[in-house]
N, C-alpha and C. Protein backbone atom coordinates (compact mmCIF):
# COMPACT_ATOMS: atom_id res chain seq x y z
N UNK A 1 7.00 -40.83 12.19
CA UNK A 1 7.05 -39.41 11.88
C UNK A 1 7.16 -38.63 13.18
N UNK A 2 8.11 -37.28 13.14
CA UNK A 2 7.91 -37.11 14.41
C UNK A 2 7.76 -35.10 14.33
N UNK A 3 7.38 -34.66 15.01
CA UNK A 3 7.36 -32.95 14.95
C UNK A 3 7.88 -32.48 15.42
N UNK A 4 8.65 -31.53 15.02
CA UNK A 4 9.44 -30.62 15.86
C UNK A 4 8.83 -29.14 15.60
N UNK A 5 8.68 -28.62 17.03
CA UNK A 5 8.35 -27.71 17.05
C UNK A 5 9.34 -26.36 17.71
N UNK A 6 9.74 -25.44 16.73
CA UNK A 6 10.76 -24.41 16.65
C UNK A 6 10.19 -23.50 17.86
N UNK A 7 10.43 -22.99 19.10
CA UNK A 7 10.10 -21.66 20.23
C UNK A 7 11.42 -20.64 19.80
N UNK A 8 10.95 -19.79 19.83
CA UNK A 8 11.86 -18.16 19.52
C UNK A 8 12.42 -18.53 21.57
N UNK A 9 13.32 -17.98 22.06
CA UNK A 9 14.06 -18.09 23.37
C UNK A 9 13.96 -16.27 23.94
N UNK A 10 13.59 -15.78 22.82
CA UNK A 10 13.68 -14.42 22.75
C UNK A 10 12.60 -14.04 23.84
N UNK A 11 12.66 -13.02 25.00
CA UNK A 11 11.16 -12.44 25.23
C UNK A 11 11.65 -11.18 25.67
N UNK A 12 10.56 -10.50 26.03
CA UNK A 12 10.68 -8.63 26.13
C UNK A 12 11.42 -8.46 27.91
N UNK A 13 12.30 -7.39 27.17
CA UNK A 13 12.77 -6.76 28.62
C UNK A 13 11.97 -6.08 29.01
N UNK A 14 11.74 -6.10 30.54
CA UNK A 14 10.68 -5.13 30.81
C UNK A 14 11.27 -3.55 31.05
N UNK A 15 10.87 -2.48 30.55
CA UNK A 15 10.95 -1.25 30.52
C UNK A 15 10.55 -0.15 31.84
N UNK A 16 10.85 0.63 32.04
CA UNK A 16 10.14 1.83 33.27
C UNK A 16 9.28 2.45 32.73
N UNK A 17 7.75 2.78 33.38
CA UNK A 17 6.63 3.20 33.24
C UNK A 17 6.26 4.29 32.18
N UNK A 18 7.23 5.00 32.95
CA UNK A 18 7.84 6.61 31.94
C UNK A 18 7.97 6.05 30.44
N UNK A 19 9.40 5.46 30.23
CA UNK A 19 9.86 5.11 29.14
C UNK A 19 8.57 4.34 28.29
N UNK A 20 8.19 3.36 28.85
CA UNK A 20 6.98 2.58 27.71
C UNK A 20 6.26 3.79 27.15
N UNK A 21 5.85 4.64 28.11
CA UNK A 21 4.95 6.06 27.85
C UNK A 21 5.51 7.20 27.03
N UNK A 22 6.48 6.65 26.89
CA UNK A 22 7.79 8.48 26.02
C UNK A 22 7.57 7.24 24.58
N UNK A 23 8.07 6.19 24.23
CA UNK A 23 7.96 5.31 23.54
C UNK A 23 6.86 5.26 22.78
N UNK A 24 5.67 5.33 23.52
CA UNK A 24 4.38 4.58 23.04
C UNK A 24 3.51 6.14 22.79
N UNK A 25 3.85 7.21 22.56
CA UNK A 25 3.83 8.26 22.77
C UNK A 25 3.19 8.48 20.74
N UNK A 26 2.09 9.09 20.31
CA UNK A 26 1.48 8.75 19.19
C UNK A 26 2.70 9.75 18.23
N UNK A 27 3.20 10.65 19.34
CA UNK A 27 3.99 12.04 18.31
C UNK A 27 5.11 11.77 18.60
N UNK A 28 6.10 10.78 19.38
CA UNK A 28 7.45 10.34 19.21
C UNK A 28 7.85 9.50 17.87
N UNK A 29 8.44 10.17 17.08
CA UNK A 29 9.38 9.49 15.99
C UNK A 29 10.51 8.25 16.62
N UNK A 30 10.65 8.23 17.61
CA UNK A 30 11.44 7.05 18.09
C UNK A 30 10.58 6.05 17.94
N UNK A 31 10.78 4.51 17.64
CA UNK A 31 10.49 3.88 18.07
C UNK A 31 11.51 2.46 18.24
N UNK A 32 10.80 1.71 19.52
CA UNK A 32 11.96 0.54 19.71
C UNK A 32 11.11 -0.35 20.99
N UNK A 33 11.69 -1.77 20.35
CA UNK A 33 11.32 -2.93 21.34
C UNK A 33 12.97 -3.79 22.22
N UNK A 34 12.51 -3.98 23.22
CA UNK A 34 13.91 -4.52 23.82
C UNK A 34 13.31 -6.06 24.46
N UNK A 35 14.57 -7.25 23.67
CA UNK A 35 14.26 -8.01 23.81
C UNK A 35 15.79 -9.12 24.80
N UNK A 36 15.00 -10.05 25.39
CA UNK A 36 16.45 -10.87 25.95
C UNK A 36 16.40 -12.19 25.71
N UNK A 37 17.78 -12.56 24.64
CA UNK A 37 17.91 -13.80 24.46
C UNK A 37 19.27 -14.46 25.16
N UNK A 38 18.48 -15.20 26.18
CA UNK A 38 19.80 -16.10 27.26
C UNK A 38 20.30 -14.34 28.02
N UNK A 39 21.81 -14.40 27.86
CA UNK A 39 22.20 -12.92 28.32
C UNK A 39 22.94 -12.11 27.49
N UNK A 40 21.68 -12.19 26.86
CA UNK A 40 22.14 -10.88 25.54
C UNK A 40 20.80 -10.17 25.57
N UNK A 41 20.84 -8.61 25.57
CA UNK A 41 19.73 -7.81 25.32
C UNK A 41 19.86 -7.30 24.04
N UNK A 42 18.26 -6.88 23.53
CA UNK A 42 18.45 -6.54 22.11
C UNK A 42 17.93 -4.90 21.57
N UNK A 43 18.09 -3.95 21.45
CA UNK A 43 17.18 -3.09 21.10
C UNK A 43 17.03 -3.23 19.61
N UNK A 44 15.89 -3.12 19.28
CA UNK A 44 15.45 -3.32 17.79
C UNK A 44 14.76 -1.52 17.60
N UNK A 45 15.40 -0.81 17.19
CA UNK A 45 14.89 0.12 16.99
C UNK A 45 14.51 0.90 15.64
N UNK A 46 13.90 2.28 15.48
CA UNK A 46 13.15 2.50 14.52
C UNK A 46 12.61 3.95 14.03
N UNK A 47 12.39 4.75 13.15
CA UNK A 47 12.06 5.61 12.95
C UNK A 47 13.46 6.83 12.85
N UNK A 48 13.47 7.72 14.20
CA UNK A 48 14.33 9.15 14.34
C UNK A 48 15.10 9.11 15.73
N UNK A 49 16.01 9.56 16.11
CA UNK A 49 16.86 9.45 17.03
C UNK A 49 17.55 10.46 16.96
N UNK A 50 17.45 12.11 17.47
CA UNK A 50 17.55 13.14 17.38
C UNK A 50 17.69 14.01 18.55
N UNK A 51 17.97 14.96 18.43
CA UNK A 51 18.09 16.20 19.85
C UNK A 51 16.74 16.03 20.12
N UNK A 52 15.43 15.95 19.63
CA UNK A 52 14.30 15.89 20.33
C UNK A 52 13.54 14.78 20.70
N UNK A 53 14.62 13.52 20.98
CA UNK A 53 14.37 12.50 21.34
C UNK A 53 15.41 12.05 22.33
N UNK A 54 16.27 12.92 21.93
CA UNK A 54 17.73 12.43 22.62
C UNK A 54 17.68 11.88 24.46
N UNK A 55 17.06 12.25 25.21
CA UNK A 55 16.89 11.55 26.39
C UNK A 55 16.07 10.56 26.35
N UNK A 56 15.03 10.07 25.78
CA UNK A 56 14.69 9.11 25.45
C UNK A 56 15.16 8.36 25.14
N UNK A 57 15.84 8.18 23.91
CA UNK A 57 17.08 7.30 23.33
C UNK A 57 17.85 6.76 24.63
N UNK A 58 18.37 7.89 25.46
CA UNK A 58 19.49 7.33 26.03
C UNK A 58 19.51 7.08 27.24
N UNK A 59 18.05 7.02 27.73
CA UNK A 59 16.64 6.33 29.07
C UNK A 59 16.72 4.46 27.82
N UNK A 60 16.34 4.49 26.65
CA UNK A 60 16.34 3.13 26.26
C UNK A 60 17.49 2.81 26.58
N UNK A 61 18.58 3.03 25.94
CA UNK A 61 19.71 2.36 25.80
C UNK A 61 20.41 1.82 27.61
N UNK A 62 20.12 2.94 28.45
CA UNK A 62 20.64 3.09 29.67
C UNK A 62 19.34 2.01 30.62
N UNK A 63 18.71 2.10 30.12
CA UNK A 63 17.70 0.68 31.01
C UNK A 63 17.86 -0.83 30.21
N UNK A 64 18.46 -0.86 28.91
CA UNK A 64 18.12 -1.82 28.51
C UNK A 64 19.57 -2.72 28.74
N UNK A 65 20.89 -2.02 28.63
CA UNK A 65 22.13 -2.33 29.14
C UNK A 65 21.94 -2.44 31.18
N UNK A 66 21.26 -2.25 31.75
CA UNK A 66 20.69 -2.48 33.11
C UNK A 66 20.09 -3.95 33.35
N UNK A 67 19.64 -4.45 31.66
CA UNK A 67 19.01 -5.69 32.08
C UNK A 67 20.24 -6.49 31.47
N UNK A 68 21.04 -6.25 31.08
CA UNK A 68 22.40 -7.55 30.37
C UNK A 68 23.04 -8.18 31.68
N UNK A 69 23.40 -8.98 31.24
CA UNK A 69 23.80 -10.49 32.32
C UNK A 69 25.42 -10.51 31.81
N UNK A 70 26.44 -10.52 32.52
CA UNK A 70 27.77 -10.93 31.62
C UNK A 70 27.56 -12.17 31.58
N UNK A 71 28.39 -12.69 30.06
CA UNK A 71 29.14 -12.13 29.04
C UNK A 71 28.23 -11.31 28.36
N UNK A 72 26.96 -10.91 27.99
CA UNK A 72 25.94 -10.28 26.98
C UNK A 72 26.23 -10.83 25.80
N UNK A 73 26.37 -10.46 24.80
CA UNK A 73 26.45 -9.18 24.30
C UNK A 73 24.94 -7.81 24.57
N UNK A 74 25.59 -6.74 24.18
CA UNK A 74 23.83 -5.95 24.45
C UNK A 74 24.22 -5.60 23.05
N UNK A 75 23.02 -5.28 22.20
CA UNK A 75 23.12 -5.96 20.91
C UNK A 75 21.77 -4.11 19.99
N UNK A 76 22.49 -3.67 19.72
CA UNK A 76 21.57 -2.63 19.07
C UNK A 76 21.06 -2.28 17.95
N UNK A 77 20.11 -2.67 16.80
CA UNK A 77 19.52 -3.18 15.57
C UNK A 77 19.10 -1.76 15.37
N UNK A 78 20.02 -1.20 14.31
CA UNK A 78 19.43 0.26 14.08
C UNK A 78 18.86 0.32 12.21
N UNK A 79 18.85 -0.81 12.12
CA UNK A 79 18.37 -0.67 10.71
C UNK A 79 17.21 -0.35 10.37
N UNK A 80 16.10 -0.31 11.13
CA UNK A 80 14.79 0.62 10.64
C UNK A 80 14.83 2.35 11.06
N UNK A 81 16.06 2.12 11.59
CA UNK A 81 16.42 4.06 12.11
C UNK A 81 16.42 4.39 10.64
N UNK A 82 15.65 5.82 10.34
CA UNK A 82 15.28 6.51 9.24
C UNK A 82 16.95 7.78 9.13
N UNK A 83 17.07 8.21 10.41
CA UNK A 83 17.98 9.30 11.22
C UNK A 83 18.53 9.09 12.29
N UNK A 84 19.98 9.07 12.27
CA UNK A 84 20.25 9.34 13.72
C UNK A 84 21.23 10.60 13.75
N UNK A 85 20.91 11.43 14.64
CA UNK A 85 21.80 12.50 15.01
C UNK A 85 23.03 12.33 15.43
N UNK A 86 23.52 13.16 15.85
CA UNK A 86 25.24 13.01 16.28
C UNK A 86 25.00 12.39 17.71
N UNK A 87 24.24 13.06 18.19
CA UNK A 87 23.62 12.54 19.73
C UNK A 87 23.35 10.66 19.68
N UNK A 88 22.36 10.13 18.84
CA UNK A 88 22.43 9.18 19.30
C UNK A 88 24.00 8.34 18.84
N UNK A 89 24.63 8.75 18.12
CA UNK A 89 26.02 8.11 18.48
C UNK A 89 26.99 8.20 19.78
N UNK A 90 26.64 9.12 20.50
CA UNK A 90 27.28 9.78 21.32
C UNK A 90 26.63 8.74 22.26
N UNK A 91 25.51 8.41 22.74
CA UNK A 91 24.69 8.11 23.52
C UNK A 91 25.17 6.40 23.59
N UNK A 92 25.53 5.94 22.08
CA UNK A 92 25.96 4.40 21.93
C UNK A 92 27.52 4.40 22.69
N UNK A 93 28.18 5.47 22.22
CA UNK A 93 29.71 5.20 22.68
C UNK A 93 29.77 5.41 23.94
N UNK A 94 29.02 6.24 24.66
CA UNK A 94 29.16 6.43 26.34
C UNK A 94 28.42 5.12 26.87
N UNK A 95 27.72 4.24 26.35
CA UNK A 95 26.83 3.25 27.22
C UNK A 95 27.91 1.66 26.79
N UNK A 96 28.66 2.41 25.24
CA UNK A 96 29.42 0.89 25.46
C UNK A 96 30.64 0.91 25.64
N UNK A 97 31.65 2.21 26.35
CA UNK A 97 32.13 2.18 27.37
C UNK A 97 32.06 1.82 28.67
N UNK A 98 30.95 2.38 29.21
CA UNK A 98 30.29 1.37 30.59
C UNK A 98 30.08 0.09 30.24
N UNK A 99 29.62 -0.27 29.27
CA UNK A 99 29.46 -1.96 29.34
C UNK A 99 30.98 -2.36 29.13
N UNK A 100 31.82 -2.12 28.32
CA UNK A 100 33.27 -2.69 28.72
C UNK A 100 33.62 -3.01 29.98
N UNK A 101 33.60 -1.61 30.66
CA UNK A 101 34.18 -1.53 32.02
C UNK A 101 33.35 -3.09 32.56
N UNK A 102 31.90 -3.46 32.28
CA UNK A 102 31.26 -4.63 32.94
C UNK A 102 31.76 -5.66 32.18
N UNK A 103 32.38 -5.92 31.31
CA UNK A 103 32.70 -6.97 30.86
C UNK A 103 31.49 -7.34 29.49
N UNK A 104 30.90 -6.14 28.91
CA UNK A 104 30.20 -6.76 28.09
C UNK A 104 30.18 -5.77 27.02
N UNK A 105 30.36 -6.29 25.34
CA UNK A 105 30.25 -5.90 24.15
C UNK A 105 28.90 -5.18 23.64
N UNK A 106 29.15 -3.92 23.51
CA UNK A 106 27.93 -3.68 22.88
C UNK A 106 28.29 -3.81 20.98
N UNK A 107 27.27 -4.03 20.30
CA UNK A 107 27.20 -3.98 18.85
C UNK A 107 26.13 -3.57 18.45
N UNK A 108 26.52 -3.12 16.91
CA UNK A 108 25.77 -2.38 16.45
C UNK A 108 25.23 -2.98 14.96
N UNK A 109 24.15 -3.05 14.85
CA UNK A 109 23.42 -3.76 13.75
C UNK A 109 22.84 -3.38 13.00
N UNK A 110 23.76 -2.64 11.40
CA UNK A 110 22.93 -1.87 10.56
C UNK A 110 23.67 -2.03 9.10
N UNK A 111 22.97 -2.14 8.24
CA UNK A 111 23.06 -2.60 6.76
C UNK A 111 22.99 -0.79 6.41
N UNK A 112 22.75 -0.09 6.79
CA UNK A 112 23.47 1.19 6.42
C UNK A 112 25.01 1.43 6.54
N UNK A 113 25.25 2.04 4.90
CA UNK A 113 26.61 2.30 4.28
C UNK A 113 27.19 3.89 5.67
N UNK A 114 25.73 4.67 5.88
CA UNK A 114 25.87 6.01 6.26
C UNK A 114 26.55 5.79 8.30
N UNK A 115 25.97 5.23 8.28
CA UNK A 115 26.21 4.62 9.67
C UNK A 115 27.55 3.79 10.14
N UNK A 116 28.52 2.67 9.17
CA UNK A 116 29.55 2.63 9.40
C UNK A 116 30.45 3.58 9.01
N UNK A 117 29.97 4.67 8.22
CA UNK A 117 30.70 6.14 7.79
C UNK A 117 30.75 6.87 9.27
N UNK A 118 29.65 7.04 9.82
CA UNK A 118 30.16 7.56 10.41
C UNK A 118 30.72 7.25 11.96
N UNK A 119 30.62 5.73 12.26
CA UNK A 119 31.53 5.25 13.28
C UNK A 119 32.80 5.46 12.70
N UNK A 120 33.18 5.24 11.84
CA UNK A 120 34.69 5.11 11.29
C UNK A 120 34.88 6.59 11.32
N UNK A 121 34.52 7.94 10.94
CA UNK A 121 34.83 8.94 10.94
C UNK A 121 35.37 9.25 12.12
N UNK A 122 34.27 9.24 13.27
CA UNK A 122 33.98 9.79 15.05
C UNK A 122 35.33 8.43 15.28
N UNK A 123 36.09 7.85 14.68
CA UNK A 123 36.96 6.89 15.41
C UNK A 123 36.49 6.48 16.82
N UNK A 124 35.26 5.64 16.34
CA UNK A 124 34.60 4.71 16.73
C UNK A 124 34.39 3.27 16.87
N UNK A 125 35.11 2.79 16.00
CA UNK A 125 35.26 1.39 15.51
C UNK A 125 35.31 0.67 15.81
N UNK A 126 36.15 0.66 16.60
CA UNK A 126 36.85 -0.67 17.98
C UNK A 126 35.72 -0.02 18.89
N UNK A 127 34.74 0.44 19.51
CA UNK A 127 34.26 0.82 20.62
C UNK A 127 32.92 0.48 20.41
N UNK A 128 32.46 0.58 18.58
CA UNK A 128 31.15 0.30 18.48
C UNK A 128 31.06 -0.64 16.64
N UNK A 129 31.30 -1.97 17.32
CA UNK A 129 31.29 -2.75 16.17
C UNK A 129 30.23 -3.00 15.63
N UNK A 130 30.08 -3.17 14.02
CA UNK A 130 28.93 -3.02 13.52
C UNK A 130 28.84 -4.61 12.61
N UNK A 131 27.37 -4.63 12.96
CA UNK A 131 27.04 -6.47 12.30
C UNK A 131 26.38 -6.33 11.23
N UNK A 132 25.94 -7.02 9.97
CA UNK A 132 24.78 -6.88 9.00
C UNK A 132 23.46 -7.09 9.82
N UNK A 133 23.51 -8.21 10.62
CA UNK A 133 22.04 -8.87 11.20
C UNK A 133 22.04 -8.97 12.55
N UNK A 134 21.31 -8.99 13.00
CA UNK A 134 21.46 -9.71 14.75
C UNK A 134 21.69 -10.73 14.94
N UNK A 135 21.22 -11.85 13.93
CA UNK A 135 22.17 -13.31 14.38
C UNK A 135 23.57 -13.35 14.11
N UNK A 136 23.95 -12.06 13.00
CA UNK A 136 25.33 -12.30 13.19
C UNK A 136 25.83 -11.60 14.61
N UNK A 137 25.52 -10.97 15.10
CA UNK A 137 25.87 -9.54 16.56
C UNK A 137 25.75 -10.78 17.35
N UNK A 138 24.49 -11.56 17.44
CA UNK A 138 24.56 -12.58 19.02
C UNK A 138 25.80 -13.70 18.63
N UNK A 139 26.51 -14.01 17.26
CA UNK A 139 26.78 -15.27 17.50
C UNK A 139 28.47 -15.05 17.48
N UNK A 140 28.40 -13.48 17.09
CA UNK A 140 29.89 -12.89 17.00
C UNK A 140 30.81 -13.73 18.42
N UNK A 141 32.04 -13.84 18.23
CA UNK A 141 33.12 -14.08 19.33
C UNK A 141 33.50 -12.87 19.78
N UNK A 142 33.41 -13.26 20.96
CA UNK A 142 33.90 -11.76 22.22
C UNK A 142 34.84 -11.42 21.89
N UNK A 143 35.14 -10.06 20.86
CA UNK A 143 36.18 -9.95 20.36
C UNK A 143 37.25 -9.11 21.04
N UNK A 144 36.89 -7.81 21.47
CA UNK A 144 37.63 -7.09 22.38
C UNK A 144 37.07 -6.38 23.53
N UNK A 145 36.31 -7.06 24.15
CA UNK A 145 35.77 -6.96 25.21
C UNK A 145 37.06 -6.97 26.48
């Protein structure tokens, strides 16, 4: 008989002082953990993503694409987002333009109908591809990177 024992590869990106503190903050509606598996970063995020979060949001997104390794992917799980404003779309398409230019895919990971509405509207599509799950986002082929 023999055991195998399953380890997650996954562990936390480390964050800036500020940010853990804007984050961990009892009256911020944002919330989000950033994780790195091999060289892919993950934001798993949560709650509101709004004009009164909006630098926050885009302090996460902009430190957490800082820790990706090429090829990445940097990988963004917005399915416990309650809201996102026009801003935090804005905030995804300017950070995964810069990651192109580096050679790395950002995606977007949300089982919301409202959310590929409105990448496809903002003709977004090709710039911010959207996954059901995160194992599908990490295991995707570098498609137009």
């Amino acid at each position: 008989m023999s055991l195998v024992i399953a380890e997650s590869f996954a562990t936390r990106l480390k964050l800036s002082p500020r940010l853990v503190y804007e984050l961990g903050d009892p009256r911020s509606t944002l919330r989000a953990t950033t994780d790195r598996s091999g060289d892919a970063v993950i934001i798993h995020a949560g709650g509101e993503i709004d004009a009164c979060n909006e630098h926050t949001w885009q302090q996460l997104v902009s430190e957490a694409a800082a820790g990706i390794s090429v090829p990445g992917p940097f990988v963004v799980d917005v399915n416990d987002v309650d809201f996102m404003g026009c801003c935090a779309f804005a905030v995804l398409a300017d950070e995964a333009d810069r990651c192109r230019r580096r050679g790395i895919e950002l995606r977007v990971v949300s089982g919301h109908a409202i959310v590929r509405r409105i990448v496809d509207a903002c003709g977004l599509t090709e710039l911010l591809p959207i996954f059901e799950t995160v194992d599908e986002a990490l295991s995707a082929s570098r498609s137009r990177a």
